[in-house]
C-alpha atoms as a PDB file:
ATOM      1  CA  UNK A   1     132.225 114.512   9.679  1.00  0.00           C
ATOM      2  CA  UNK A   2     129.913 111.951  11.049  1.00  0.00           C
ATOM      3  CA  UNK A   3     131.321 108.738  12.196  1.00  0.00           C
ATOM      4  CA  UNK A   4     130.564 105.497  14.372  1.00  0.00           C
ATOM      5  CA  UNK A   5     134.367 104.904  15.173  1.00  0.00           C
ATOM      6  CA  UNK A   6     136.481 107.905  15.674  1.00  0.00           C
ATOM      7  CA  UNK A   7     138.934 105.842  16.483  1.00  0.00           C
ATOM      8  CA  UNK A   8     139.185 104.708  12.872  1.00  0.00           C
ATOM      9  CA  UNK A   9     139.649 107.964  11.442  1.00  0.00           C
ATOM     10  CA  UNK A  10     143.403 108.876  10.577  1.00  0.00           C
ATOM     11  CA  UNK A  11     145.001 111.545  13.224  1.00  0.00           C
ATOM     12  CA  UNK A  12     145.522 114.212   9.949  1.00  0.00           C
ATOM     13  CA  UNK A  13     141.714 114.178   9.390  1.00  0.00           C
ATOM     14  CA  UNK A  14     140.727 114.680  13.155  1.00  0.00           C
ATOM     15  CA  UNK A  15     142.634 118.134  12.983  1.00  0.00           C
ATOM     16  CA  UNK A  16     140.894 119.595   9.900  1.00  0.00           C
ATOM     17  CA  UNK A  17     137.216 118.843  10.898  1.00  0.00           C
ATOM     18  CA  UNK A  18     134.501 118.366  13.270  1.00  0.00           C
ATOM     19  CA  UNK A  19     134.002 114.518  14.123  1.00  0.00           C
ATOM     20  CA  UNK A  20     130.228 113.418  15.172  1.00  0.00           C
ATOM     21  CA  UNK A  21     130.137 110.175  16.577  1.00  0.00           C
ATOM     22  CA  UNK A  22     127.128 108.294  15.684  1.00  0.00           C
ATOM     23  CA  UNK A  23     125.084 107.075  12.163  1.00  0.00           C
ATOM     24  CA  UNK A  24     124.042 109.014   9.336  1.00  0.00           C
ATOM     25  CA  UNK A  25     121.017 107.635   9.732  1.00  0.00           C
ATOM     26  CA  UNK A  26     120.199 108.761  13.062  1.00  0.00           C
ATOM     27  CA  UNK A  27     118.153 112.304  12.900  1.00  0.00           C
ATOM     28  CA  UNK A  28     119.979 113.582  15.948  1.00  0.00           C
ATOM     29  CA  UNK A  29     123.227 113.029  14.740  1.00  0.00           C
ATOM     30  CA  UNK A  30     122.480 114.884  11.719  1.00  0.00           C
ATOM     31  CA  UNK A  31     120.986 118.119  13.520  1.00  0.00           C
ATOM     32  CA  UNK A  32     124.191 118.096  15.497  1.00  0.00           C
ATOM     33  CA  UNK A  33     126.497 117.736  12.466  1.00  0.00           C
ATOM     34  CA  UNK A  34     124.864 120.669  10.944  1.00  0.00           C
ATOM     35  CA  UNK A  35     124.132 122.816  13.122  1.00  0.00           C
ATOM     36  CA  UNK A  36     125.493 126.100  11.938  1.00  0.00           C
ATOM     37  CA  UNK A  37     126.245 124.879   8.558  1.00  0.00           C
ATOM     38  CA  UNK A  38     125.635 127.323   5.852  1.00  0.00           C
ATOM     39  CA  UNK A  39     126.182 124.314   3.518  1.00  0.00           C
ATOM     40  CA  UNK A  40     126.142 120.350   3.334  1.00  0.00           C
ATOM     41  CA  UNK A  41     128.129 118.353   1.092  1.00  0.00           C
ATOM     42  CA  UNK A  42     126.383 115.043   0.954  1.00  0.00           C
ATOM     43  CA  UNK A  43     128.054 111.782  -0.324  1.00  0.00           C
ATOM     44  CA  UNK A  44     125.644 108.921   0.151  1.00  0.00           C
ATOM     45  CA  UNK A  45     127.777 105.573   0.477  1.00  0.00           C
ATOM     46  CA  UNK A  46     127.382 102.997  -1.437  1.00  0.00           C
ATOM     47  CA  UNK A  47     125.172  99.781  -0.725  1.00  0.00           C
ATOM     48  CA  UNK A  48     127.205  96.715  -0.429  1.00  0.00           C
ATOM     49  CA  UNK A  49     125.355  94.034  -0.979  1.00  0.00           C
END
């Protein structure tokens, strides 16, 4: 899971997955969050205008 705050992200979730800190944005980030992966599942957030 790629995030900018892990501090933010509830104690349950930090046990069940990986936590990148940084921006899904960010290239890096993203070849660190899947390295390995034999699959992505992508949910683009929404815009907030």
């Amino acid at each position: 899971m790629i995030v900018r705050d892990p501090a933010r992200l509830p104690q349950e979730a930090r046990g069940r997955v990986e936590v990148i800190t940084g921006s899904h944005g960010d290239a890096d980030v993203l070849d660190r969050a899947f390295e390995g992966a034999d699959a992505v599942f992508w949910l683009v957030p929404r815009t907030i205008r």
